[in-house]
C-alpha atoms as a PDB file:
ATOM      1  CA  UNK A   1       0.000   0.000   0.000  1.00  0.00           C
ATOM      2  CA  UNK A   2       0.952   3.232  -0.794  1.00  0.00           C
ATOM      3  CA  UNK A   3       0.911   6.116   1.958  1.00  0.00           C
ATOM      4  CA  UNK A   4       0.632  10.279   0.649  1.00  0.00           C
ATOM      5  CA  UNK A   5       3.420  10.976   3.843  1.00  0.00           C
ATOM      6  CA  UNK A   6       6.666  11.938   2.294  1.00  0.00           C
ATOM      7  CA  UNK A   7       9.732   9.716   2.523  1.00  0.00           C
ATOM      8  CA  UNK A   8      11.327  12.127   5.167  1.00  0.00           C
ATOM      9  CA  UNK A   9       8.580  11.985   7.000  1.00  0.00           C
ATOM     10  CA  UNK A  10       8.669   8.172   8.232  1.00  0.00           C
ATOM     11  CA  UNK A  11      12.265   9.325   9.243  1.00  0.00           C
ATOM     12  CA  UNK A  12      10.997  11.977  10.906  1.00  0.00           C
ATOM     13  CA  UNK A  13       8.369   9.542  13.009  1.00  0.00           C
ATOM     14  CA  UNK A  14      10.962   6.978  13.818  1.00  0.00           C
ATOM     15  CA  UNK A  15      12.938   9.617  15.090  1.00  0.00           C
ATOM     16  CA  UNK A  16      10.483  10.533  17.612  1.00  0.00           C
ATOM     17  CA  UNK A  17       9.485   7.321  18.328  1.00  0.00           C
ATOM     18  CA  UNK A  18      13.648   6.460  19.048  1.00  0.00           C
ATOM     19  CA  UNK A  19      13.583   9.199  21.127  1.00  0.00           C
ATOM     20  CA  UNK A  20      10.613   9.261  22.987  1.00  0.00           C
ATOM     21  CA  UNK A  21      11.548   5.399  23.743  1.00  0.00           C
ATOM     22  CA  UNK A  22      15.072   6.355  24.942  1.00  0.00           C
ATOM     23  CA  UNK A  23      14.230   9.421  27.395  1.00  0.00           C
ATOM     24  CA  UNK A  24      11.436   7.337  29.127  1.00  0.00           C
ATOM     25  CA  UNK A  25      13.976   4.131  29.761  1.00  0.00           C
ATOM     26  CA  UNK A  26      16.824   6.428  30.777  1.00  0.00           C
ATOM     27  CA  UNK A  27      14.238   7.924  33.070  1.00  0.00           C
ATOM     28  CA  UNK A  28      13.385   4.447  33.946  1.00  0.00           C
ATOM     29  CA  UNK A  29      16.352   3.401  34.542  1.00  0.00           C
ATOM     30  CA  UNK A  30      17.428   6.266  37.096  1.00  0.00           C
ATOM     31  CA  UNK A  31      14.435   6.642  38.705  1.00  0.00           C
ATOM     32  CA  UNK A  32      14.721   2.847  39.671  1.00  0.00           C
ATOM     33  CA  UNK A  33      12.032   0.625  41.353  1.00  0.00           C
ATOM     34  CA  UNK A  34       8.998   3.102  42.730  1.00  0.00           C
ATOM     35  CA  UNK A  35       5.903   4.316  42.319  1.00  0.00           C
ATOM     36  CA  UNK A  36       3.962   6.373  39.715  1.00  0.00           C
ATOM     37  CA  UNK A  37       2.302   9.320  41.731  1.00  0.00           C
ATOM     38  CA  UNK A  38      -1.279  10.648  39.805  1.00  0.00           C
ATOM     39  CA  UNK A  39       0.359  13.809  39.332  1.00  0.00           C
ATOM     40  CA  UNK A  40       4.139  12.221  37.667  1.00  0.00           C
ATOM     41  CA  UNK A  41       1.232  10.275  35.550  1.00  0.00           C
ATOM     42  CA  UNK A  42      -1.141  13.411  34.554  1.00  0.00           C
ATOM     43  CA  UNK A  43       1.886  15.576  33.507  1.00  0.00           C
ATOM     44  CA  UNK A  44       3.295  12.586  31.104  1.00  0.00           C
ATOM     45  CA  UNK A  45      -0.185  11.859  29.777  1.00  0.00           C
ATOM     46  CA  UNK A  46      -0.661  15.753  29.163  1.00  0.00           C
ATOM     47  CA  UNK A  47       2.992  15.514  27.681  1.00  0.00           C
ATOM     48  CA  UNK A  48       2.336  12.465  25.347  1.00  0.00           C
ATOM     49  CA  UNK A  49      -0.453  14.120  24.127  1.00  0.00           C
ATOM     50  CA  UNK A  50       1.509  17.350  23.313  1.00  0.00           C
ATOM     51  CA  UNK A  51       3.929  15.399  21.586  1.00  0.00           C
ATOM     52  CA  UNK A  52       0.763  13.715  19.235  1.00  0.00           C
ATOM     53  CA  UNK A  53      -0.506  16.662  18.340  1.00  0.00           C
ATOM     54  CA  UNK A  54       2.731  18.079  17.578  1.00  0.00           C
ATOM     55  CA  UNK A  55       3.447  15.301  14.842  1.00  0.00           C
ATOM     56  CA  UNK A  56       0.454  15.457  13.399  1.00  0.00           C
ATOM     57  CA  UNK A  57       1.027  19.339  13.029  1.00  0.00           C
ATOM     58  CA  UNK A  58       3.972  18.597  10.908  1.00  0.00           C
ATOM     59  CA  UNK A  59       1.936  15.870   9.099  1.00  0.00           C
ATOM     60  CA  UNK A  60      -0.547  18.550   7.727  1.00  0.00           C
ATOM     61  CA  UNK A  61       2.518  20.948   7.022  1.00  0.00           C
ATOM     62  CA  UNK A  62       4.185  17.994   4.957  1.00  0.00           C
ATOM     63  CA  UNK A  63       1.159  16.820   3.240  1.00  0.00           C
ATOM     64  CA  UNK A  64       0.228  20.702   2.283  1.00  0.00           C
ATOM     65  CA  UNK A  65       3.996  21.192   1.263  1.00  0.00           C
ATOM     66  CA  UNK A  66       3.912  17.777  -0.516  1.00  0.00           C
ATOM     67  CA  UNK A  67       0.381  18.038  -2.647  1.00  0.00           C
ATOM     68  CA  UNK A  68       0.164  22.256  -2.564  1.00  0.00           C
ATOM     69  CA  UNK A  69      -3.542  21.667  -1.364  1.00  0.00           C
ATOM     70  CA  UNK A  70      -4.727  22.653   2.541  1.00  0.00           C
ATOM     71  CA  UNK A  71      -8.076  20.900   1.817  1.00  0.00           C
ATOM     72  CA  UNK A  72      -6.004  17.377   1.569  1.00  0.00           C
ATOM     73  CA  UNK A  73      -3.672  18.131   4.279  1.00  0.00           C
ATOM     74  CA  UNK A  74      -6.997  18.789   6.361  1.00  0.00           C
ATOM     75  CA  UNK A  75      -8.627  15.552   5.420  1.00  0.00           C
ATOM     76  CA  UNK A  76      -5.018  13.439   6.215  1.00  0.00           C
ATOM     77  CA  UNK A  77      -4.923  15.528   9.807  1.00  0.00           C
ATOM     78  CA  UNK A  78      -8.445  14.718  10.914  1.00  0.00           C
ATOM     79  CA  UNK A  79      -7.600  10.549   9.739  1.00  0.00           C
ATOM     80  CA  UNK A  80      -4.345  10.526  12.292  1.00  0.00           C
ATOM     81  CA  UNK A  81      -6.165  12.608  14.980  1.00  0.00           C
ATOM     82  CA  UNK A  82      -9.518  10.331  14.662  1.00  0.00           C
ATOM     83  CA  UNK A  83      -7.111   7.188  14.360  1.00  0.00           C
ATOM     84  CA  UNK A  84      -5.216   8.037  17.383  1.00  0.00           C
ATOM     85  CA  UNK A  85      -8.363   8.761  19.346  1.00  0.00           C
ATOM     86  CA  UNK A  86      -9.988   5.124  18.431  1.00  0.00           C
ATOM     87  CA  UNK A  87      -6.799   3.919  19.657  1.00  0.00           C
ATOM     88  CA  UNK A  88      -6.566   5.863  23.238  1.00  0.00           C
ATOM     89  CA  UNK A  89     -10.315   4.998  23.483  1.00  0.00           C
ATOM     90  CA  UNK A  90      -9.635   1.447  23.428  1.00  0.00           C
ATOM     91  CA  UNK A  91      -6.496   1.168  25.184  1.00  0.00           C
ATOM     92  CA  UNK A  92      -8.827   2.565  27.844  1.00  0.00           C
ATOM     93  CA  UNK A  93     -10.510  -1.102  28.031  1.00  0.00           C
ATOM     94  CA  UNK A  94      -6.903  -2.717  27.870  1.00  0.00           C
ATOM     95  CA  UNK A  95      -6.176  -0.969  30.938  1.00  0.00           C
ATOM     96  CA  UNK A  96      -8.565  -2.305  32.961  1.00  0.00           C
ATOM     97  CA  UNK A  97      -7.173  -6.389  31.784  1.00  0.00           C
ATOM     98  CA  UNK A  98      -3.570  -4.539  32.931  1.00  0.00           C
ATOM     99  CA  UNK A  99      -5.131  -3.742  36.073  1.00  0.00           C
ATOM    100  CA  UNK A 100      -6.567  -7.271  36.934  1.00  0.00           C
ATOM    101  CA  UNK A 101      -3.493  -9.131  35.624  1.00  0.00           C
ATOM    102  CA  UNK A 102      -1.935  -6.765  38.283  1.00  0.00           C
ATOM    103  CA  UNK A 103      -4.274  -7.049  41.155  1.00  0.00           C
ATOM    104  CA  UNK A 104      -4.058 -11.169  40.128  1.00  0.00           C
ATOM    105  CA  UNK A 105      -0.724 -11.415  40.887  1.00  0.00           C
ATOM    106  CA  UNK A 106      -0.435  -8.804  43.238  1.00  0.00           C
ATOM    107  CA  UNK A 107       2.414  -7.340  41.111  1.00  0.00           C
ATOM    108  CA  UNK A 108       4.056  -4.289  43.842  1.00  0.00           C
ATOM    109  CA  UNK A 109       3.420  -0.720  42.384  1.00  0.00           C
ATOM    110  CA  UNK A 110       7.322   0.031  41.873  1.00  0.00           C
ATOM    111  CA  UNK A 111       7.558  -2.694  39.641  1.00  0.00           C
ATOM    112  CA  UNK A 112       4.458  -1.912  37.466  1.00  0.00           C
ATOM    113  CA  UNK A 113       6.331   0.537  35.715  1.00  0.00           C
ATOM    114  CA  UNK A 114       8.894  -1.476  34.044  1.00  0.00           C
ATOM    115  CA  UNK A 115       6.338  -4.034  32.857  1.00  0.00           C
ATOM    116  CA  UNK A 116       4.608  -1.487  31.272  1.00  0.00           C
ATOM    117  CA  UNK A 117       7.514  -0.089  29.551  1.00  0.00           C
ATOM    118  CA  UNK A 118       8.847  -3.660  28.142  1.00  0.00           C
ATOM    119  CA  UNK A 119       5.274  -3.959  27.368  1.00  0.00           C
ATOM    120  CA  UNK A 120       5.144  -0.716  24.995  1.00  0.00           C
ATOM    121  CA  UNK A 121       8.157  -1.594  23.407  1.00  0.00           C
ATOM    122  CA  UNK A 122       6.958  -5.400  22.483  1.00  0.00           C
ATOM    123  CA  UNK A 123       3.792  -3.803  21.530  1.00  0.00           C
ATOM    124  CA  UNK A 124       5.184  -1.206  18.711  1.00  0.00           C
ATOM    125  CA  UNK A 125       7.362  -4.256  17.408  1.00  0.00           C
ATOM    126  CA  UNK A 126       4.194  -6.629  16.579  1.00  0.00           C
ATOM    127  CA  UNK A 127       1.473  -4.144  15.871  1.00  0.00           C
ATOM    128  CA  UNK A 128       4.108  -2.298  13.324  1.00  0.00           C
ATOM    129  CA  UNK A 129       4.202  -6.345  11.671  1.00  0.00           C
ATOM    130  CA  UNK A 130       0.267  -6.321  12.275  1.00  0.00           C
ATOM    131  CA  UNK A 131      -0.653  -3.036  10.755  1.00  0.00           C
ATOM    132  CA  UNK A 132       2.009  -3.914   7.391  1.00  0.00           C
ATOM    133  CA  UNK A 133       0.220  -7.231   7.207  1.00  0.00           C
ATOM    134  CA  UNK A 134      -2.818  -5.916   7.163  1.00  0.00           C
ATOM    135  CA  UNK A 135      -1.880  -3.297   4.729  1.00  0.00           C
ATOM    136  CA  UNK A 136      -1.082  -5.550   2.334  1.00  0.00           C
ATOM    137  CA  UNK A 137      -4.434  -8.015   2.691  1.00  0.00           C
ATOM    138  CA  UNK A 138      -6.112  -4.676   2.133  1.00  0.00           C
ATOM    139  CA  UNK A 139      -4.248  -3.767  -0.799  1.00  0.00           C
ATOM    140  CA  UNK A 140      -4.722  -7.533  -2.249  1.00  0.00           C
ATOM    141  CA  UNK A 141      -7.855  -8.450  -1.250  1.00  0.00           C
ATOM    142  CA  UNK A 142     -10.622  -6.123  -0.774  1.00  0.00           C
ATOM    143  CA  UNK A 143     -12.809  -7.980   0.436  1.00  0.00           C
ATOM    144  CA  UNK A 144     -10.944  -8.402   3.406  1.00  0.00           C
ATOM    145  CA  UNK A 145     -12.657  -5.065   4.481  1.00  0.00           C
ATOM    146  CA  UNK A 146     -15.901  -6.622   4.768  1.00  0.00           C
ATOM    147  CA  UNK A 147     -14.539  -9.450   7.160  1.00  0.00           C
ATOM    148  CA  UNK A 148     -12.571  -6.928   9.397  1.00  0.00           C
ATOM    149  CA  UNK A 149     -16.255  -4.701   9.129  1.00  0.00           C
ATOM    150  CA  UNK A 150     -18.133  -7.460  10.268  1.00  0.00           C
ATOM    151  CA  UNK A 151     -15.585  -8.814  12.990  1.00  0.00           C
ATOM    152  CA  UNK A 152     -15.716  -5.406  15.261  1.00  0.00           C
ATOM    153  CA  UNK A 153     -19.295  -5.697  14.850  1.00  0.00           C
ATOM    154  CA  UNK A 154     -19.444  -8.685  16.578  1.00  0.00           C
ATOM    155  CA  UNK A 155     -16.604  -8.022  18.829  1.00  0.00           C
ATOM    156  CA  UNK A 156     -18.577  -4.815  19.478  1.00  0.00           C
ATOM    157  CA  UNK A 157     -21.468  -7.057  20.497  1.00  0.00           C
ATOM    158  CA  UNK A 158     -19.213  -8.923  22.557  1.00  0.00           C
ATOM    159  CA  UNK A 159     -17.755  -6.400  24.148  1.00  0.00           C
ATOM    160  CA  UNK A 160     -21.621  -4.509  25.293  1.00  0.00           C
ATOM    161  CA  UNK A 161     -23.074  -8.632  26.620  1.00  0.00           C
ATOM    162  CA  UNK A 162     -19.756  -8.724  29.064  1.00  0.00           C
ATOM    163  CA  UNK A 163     -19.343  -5.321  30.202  1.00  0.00           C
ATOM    164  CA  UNK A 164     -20.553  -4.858  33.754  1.00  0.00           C
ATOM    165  CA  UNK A 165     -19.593  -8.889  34.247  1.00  0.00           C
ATOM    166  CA  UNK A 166     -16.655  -9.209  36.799  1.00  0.00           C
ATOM    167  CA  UNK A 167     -13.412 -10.605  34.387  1.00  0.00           C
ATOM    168  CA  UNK A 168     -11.694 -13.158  36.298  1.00  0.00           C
ATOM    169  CA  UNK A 169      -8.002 -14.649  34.582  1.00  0.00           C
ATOM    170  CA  UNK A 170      -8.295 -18.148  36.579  1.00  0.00           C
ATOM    171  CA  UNK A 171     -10.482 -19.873  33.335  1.00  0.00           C
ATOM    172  CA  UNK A 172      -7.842 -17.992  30.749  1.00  0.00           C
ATOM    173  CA  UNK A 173      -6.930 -19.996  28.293  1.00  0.00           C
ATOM    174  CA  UNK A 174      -3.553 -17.898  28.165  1.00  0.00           C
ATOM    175  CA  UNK A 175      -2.454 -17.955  31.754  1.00  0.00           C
ATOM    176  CA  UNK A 176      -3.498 -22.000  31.799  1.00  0.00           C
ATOM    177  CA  UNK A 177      -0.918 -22.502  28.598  1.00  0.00           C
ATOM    178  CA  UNK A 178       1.864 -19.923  30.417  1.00  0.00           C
ATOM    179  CA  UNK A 179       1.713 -21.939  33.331  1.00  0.00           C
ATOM    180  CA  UNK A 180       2.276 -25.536  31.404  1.00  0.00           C
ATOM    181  CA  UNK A 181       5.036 -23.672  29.702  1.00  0.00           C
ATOM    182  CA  UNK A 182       7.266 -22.303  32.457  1.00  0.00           C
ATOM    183  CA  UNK A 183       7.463 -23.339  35.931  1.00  0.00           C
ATOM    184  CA  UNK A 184       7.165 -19.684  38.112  1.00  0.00           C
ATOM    185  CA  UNK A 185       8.240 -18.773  41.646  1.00  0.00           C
ATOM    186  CA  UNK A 186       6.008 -18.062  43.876  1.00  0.00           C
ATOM    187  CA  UNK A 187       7.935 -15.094  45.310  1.00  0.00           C
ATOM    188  CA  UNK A 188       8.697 -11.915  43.267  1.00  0.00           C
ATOM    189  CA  UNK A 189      12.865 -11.388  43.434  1.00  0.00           C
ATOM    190  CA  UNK A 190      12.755  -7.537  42.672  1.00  0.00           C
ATOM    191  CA  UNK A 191      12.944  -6.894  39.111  1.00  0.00           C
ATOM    192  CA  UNK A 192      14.108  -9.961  37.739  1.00  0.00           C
ATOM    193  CA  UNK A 193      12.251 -11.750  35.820  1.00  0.00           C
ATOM    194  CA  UNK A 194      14.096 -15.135  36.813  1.00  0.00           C
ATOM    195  CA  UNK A 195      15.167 -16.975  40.071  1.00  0.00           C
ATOM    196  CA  UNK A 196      17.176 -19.531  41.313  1.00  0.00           C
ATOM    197  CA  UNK A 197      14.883 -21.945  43.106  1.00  0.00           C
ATOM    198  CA  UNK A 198      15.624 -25.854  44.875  1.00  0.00           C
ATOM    199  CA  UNK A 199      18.392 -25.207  42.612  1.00  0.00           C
ATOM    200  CA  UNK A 200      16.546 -24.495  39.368  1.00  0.00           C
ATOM    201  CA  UNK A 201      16.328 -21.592  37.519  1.00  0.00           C
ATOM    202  CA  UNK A 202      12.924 -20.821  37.048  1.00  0.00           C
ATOM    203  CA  UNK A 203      10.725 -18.205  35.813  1.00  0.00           C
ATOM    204  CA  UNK A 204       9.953 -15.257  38.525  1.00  0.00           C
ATOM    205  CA  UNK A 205       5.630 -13.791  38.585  1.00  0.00           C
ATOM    206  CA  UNK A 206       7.512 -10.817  36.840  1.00  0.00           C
ATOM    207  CA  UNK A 207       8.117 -12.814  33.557  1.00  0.00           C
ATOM    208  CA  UNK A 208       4.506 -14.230  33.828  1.00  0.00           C
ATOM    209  CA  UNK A 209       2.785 -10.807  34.088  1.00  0.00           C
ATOM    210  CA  UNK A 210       5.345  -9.372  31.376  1.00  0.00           C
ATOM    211  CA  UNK A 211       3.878 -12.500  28.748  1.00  0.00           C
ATOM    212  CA  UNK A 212       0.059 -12.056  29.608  1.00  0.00           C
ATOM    213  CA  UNK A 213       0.789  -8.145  29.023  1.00  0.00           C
ATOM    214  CA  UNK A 214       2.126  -9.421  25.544  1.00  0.00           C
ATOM    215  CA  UNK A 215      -0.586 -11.543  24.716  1.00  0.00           C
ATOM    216  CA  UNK A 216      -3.507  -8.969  25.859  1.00  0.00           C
ATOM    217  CA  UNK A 217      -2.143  -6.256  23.951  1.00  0.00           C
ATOM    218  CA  UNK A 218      -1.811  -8.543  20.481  1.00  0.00           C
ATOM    219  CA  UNK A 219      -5.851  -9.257  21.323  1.00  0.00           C
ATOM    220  CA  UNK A 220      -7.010  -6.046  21.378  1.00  0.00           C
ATOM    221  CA  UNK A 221      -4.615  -5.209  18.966  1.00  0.00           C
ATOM    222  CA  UNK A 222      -7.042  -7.689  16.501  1.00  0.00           C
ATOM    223  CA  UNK A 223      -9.897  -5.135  17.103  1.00  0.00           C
ATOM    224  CA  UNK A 224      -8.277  -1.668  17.327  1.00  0.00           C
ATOM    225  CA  UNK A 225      -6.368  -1.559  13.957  1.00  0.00           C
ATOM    226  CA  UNK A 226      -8.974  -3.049  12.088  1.00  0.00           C
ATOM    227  CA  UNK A 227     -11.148  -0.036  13.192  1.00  0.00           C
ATOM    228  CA  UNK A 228      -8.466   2.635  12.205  1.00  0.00           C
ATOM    229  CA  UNK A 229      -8.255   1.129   8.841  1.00  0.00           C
ATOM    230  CA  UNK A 230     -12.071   1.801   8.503  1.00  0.00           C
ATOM    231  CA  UNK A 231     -10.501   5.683   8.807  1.00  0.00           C
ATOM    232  CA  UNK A 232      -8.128   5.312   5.807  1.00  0.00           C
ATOM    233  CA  UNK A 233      -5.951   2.974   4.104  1.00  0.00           C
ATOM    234  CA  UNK A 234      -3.300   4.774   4.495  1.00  0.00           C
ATOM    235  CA  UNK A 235      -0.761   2.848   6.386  1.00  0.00           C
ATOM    236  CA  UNK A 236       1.448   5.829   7.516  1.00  0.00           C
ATOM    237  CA  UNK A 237      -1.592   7.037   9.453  1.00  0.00           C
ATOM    238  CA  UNK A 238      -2.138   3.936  10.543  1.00  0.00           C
ATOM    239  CA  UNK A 239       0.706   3.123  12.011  1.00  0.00           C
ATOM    240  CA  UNK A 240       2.172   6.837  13.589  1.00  0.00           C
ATOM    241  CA  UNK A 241      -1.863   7.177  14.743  1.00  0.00           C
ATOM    242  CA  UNK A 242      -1.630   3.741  16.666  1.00  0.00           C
ATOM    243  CA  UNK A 243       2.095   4.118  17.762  1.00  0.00           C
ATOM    244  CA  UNK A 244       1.939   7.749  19.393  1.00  0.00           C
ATOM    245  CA  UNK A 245      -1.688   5.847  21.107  1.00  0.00           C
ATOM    246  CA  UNK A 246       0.767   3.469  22.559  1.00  0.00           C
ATOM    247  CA  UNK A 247       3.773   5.749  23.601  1.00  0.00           C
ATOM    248  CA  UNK A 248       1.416   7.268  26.350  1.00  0.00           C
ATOM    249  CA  UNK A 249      -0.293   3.815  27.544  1.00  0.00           C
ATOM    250  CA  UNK A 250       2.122   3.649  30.591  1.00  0.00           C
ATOM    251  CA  UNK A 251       1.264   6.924  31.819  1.00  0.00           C
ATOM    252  CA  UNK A 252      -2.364   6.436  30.856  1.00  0.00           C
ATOM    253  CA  UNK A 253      -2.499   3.584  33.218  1.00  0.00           C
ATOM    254  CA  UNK A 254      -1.170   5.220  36.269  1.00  0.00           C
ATOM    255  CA  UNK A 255      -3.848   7.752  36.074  1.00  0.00           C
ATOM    256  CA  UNK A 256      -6.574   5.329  35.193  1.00  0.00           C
ATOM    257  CA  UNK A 257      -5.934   3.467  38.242  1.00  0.00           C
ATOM    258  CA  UNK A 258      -6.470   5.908  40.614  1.00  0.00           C
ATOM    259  CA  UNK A 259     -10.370   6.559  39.110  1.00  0.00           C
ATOM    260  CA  UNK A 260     -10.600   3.308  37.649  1.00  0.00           C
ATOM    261  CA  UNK A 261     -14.198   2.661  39.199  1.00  0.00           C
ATOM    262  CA  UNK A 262     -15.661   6.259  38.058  1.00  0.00           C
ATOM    263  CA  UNK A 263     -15.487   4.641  34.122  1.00  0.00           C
ATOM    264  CA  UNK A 264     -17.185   1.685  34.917  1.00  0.00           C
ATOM    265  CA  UNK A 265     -19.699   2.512  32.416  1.00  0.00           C
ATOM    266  CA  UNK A 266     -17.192   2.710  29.591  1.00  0.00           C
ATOM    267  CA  UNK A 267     -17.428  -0.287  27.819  1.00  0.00           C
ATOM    268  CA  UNK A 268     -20.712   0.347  26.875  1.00  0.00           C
ATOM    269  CA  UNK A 269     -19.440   3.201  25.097  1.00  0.00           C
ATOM    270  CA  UNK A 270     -16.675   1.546  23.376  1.00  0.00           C
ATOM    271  CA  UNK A 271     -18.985  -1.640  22.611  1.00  0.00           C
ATOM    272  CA  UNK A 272     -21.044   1.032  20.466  1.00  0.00           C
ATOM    273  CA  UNK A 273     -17.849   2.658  18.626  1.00  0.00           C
ATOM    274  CA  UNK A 274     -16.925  -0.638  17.998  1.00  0.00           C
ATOM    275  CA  UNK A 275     -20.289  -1.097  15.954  1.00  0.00           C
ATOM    276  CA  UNK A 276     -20.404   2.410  14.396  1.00  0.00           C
ATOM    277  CA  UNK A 277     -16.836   1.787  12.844  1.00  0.00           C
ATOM    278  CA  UNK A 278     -17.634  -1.715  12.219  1.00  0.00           C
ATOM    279  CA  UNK A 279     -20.966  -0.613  10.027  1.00  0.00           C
ATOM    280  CA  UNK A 280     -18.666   2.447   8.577  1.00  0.00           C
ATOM    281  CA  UNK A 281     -16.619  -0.566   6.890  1.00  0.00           C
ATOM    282  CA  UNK A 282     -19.168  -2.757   5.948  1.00  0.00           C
ATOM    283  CA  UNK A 283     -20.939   0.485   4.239  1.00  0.00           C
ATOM    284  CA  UNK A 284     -17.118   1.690   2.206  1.00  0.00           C
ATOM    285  CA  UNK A 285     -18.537   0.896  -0.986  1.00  0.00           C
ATOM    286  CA  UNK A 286     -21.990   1.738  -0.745  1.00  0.00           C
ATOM    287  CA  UNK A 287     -21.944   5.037   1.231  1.00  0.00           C
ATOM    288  CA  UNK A 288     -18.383   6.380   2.809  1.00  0.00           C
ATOM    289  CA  UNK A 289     -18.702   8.402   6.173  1.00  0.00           C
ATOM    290  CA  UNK A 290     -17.050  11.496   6.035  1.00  0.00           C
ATOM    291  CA  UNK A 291     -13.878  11.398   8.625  1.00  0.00           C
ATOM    292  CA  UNK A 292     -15.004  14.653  10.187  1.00  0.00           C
ATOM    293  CA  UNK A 293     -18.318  12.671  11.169  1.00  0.00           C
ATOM    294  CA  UNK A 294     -16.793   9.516  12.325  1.00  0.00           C
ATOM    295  CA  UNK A 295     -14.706  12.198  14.887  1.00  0.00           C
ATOM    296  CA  UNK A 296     -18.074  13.330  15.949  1.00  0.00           C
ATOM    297  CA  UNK A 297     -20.011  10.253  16.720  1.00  0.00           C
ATOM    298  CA  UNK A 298     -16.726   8.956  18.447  1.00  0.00           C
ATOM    299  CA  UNK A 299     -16.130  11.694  20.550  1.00  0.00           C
ATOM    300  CA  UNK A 300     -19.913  12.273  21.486  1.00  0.00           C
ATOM    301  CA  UNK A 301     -20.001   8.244  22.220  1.00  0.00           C
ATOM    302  CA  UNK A 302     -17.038   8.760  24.431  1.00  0.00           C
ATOM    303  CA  UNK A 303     -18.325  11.859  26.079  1.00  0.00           C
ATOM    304  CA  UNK A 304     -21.767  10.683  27.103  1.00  0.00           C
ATOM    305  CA  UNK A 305     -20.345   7.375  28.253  1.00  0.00           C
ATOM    306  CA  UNK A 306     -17.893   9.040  30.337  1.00  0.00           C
ATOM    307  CA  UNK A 307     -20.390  12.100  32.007  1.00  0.00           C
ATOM    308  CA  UNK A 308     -22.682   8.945  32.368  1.00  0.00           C
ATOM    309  CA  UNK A 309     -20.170   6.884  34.293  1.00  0.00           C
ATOM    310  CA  UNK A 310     -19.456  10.138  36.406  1.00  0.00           C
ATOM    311  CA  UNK A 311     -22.837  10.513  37.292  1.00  0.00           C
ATOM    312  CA  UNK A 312     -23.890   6.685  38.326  1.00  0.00           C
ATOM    313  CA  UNK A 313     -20.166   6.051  39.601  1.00  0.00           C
ATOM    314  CA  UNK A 314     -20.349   4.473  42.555  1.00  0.00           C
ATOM    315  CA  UNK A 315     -19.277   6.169  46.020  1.00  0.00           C
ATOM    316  CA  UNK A 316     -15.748   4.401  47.356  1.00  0.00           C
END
């Protein structure tokens, strides 16, 4: 598939991307073992944001400079920023598995951070293979839009018949093969994600939590690009939309936490973008949604759900 971003542009986004990567490990890294406060978590979301909507400001200024037209530079602007807020919307719903693998194995808060971070990392690598992949099918097969239309309906449908149900990880199919796989510890040892134990060295809780992060993130990874792709086929958006989404996920989780109960109401909300976007797909060749509409019906989804949850939330 071909993308309208410039060459110098994807150097441009891997750039960032290197960088953002490398300031938040070295912070990591010196920081150590401890904590995220709300506040350290609200001023990185706020800055991850910032940092978004700064790339997509030089996306429009490239696309303008590249095709001399504002009105297509517009159109490509609105597809990243609608793209990227999918994303964020649904990474809201991942949060809450990364909360109850947490709470599961009662992982301590100052090591929450660096599972997170190897977390991010593993999930640019296979998303970045996902979203290529997919790419291509859609570029090959065009039919395949249909299939990916009508599997977020149905995930969509999924998603609104479980929400309010409490998730439990004891039945997970997952957790039931990672435990066959690799003997585990039943101690933490700090950070490491193996131990010496009897004399064996064998996996630490750490490495567990680490995998099941892995494996959630490639699930709702099935769902979420899909529904960007139903914004455009243009795999630079795709991609740089879904990537700067995931760059913020570790701060996004810290500050979730803390009000984690006052969005209990969410997944209703994302059950029903799941649909809309779903529908928008199916409907590509009969009638095509304009992008600025899809923004509006997502946002409005997102914003009644969340005033809703606000209102009904329950006192703790």
């Amino acid at each position: 598939m071909e993308s309208i971003a410039p060459l110098w542009l994807w150097g441009v986004f891997v750039a960032f991307v290197v960088a953002a990567l490398f300031v938040d490990f070295v912070l990591l890294k010196k920081q150590g073992a401890q904590a995220v406060s709300v506040k350290e978590a609200l001023n990185w979301s706020l800055a991850w944001v910032g940092l978004s909507l700064v790339f997509n400001a030089l996306f429009w200024w490239a696309i303008r400079d590249t095709t001399g037209s504002a009105d297509i530079a517009n159109e490509k602007a609105l597809e990243f920023l609608t793209g990227y807020l999918i994303e964020k919307s649904l990474a809201v719903d991942n949060i809450f598995v990364f909360l109850l693998i947490f709470s599961y194995f009662a992982v301590p808060p100052e090591y929450q951070k660096r599972v997170l971070m190897i977390g991010i990392l593993g999930a640019i690598v296979l998303r970045t293979v996902m979203i290529l992949l997919g790419g291509w099918l859609l570029s090959e097969f065009h039919w395949v839009l249909y299939v990916f239309g009508a599997f977020l309906i149905l995930t969509g449908v999924k998603m609104w018949w479980a929400a309010g149900k409490e998730p439990a990880l004891d039945d997970n199919p997952a957790l039931k093969l990672l435990r066959r796989l690799m003997p585990v510890s039943r101690d933490y040892d700090g950070e490491k994600f193996f131990t010496i134990e009897n004399g064996k060295r064998i996996a630490t809780p750490l490495l567990m939590v680490i995998a099941l992060v892995g494996i959630t993130d490639v699930i709702f990874a099935v769902d979420s690009i899909p529904a960007i792709f139903a914004i455009t086929l243009d795999p630079f958006i795709v991609l740089t939309s879904n990537v700067f989404a995931i760059l913020g996920l570790r701060a996004m989780f810290f500050l979730l936490q803390a009000v984690a109960s006052k969005f209990h109401l969410l997944n209703y909300g994302l059950a029903v973008i799941l649909v809309f976007i779903g529908t928008k797909m199916m409907l590509i060749d009969i009638f095509k949604i304009p992008v600025a509409v899809s923004l509006g019906v997502v946002v409005g989804i997102l914003a009644i759900t969340m005033i809703w949850s606000a209102k009904t939330a329950p006192n703790t």
